[in-house]
C-alpha atoms as a PDB file:
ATOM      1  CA  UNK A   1     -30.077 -17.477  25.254  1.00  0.00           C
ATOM      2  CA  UNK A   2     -27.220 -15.695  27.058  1.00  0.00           C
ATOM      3  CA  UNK A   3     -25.206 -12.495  25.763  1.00  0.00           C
ATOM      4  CA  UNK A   4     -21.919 -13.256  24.375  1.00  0.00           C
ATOM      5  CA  UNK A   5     -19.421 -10.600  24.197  1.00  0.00           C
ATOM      6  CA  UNK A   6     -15.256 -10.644  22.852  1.00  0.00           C
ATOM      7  CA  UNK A   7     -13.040  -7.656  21.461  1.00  0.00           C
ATOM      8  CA  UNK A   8     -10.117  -7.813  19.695  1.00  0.00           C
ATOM      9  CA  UNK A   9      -7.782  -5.337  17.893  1.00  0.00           C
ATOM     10  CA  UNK A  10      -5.321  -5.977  15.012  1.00  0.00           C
ATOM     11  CA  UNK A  11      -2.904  -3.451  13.046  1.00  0.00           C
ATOM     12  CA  UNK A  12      -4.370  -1.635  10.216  1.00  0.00           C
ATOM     13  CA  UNK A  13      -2.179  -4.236   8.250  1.00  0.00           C
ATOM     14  CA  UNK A  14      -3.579  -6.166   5.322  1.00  0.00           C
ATOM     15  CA  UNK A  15      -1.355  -8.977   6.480  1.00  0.00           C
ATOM     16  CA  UNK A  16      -3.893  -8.939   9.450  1.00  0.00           C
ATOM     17  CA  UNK A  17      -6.577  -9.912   7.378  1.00  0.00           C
ATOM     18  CA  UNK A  18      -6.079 -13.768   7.340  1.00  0.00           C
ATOM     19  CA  UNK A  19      -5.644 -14.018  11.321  1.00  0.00           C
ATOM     20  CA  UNK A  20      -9.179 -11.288  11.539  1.00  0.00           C
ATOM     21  CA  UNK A  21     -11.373 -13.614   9.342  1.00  0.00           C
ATOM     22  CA  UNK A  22     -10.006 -16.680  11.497  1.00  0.00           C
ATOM     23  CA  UNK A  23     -11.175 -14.664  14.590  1.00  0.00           C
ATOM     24  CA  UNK A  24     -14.221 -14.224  13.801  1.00  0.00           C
ATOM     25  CA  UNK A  25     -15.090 -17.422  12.282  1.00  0.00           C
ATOM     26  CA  UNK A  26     -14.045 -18.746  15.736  1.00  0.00           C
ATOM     27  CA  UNK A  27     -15.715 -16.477  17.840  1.00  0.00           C
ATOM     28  CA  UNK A  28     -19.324 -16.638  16.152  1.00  0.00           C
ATOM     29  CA  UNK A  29     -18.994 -20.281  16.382  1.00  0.00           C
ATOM     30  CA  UNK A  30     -18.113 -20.035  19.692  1.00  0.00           C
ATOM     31  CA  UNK A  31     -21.459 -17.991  20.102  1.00  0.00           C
ATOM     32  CA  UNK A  32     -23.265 -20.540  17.817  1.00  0.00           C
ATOM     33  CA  UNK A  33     -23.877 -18.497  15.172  1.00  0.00           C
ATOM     34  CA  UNK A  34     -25.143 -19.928  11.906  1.00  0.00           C
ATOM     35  CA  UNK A  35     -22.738 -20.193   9.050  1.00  0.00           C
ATOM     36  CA  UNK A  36     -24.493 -17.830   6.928  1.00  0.00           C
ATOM     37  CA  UNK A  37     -24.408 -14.861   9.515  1.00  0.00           C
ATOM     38  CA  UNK A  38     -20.257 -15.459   9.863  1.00  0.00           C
ATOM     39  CA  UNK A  39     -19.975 -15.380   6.092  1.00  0.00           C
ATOM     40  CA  UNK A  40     -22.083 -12.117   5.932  1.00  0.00           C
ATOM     41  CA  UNK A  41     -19.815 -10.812   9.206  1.00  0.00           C
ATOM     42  CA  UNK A  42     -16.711 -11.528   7.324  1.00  0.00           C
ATOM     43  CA  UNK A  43     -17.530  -9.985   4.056  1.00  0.00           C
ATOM     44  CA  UNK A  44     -18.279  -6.944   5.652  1.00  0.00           C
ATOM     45  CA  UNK A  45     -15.298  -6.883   8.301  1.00  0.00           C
ATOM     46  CA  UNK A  46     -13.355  -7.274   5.093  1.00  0.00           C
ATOM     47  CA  UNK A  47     -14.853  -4.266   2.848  1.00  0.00           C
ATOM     48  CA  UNK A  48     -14.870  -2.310   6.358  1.00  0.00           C
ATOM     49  CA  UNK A  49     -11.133  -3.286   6.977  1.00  0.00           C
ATOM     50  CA  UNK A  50      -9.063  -2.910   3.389  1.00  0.00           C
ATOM     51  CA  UNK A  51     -11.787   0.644   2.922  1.00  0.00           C
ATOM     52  CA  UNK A  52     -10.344   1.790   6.410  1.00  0.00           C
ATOM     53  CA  UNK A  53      -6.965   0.924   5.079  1.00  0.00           C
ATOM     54  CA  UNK A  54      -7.211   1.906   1.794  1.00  0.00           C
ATOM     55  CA  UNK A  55      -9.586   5.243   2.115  1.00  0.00           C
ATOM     56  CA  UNK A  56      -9.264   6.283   5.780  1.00  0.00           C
ATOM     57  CA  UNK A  57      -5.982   5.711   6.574  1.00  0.00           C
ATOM     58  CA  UNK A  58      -4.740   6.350   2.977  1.00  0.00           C
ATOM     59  CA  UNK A  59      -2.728   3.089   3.566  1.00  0.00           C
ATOM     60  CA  UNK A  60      -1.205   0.809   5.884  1.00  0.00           C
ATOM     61  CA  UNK A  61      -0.567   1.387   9.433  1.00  0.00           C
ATOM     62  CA  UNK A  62       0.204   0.729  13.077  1.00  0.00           C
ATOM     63  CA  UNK A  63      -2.865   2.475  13.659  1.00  0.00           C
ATOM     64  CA  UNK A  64      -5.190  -0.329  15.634  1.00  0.00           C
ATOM     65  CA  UNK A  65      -8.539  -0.791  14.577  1.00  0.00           C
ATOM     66  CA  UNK A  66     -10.744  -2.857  16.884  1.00  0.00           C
ATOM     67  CA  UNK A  67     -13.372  -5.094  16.822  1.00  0.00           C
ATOM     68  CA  UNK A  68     -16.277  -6.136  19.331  1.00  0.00           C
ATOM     69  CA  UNK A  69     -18.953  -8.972  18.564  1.00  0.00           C
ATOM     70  CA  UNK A  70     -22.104  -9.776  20.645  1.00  0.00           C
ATOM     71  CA  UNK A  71     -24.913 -11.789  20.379  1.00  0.00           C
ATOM     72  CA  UNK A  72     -27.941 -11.834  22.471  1.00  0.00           C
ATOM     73  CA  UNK A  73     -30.927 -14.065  21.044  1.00  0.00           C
ATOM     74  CA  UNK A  74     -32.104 -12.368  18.633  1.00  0.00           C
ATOM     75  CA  UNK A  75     -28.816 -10.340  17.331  1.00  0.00           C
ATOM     76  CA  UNK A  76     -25.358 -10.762  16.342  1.00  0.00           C
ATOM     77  CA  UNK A  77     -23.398  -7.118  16.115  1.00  0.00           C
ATOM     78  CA  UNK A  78     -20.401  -5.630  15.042  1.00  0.00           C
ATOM     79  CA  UNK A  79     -18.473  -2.935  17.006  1.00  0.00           C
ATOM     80  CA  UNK A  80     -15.581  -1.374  14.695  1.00  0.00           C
ATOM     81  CA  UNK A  81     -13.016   1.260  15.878  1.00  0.00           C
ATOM     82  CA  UNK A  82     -10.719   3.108  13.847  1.00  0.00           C
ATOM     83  CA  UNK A  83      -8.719   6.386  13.904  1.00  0.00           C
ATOM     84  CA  UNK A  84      -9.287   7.218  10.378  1.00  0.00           C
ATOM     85  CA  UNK A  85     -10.829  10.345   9.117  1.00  0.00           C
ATOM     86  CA  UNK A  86     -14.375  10.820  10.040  1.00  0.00           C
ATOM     87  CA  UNK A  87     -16.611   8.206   7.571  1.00  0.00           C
ATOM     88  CA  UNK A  88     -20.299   7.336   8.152  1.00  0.00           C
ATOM     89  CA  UNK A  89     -20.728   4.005   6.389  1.00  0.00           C
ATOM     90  CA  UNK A  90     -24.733   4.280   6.848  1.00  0.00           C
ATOM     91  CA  UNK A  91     -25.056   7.869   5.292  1.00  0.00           C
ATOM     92  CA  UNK A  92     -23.398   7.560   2.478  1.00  0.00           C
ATOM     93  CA  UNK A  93     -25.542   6.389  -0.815  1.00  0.00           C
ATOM     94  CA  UNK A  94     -24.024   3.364  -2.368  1.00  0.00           C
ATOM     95  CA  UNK A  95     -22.502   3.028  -6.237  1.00  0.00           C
ATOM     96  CA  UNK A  96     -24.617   1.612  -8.175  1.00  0.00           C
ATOM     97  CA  UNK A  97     -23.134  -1.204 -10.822  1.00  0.00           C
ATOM     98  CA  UNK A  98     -23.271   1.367 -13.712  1.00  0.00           C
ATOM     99  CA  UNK A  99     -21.596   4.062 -11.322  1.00  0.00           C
ATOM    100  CA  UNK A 100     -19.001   2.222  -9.650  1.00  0.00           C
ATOM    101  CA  UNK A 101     -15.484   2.366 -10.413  1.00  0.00           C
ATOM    102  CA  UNK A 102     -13.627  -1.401 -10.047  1.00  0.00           C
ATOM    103  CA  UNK A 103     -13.973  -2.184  -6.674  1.00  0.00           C
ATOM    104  CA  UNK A 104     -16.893   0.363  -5.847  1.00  0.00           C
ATOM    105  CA  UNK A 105     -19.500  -1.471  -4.405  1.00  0.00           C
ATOM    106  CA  UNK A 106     -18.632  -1.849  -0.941  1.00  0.00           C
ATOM    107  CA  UNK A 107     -20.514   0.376   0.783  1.00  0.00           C
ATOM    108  CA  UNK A 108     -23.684  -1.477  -0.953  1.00  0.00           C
ATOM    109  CA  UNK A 109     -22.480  -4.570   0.190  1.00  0.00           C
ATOM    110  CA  UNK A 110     -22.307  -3.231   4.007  1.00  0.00           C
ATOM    111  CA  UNK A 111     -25.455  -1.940   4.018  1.00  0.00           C
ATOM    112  CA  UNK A 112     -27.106  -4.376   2.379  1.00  0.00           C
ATOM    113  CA  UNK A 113     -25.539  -6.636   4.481  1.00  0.00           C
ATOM    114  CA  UNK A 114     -26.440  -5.386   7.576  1.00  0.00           C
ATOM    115  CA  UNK A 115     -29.946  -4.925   9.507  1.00  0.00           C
ATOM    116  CA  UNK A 116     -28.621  -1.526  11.152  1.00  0.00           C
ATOM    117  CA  UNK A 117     -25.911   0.559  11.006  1.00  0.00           C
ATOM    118  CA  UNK A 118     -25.122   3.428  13.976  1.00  0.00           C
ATOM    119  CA  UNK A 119     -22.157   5.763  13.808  1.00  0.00           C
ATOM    120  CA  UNK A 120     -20.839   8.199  16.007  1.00  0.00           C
ATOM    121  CA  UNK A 121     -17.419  10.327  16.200  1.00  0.00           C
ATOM    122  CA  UNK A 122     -15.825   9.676  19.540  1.00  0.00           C
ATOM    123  CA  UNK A 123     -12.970  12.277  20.579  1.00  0.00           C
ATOM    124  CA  UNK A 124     -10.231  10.751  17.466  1.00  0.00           C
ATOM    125  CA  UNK A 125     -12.162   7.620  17.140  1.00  0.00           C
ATOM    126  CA  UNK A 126     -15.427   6.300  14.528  1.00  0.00           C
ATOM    127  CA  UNK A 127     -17.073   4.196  15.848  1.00  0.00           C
ATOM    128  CA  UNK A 128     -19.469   2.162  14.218  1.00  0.00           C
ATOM    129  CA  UNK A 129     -22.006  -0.760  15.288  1.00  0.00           C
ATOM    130  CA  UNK A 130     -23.876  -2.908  12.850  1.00  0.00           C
ATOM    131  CA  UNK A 131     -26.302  -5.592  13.182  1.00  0.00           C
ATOM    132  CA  UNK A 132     -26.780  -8.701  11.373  1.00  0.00           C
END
């Protein structure tokens, strides 16, 4: 199978949400992704999104936050770029139910989502890739 590559960006907005979960449903069919592993991308597109809003951002924006998807034939993955403060989604330890506050579990939900998570600072920029 050939690689498959599209980037987007959208505002850090949560009325941006709708129109992001569209996108990617579209684009992973486009690559012929299973419905399972676009369900799995969108949950964790959304936790990463409203957390960057919420948490790194401290609220809405016009800050852009953009997002790449690939697949090659064995791998579907997830390029997110924000401006927020620093945040390492992979190196941070995950609430557990008991611990959580409402709304806690996110971060447990991402990784456990994903097969891999890499981070790295760039200049003002995270950048994070996961695979699925």
């Amino acid at each position: 199978m050939s690689a498959h590559f599209t980037e987007f960006s959208v505002s850090a907005r949560y009325a941006e949400l709708p129109g992001l979960m569209r996108e990617i449903a579209r684009q992973t069919a486009e690559f012929g992704c299973p419905a399972g592993a676009c369900e799995r991308l969108q949950l964790v597109v959304e936790e990463l999104f409203t957390n960057t809003i919420a948490h790194g951002y401290g609220g809405e924006c016009t800050a852009l936050i953009q997002i790449g998807l690939s697949r090659s034939s064995d791998r579907l993955t997830l390029r997110y770029i924000d401006q927020a403060i620093p945040f390492d989604p992979g190196k941070i330890a995950p609430a557990t139910v008991s611990t959580a506050a409402v709304g806690g579990l996110g971060l447990g939900l991402i990784q456990g989502m994903s097969k891999r998570i890499r981070y790295q600072r760039l200049g003002p920029h995270n950048v994070t890739e996961l695979d699925f």
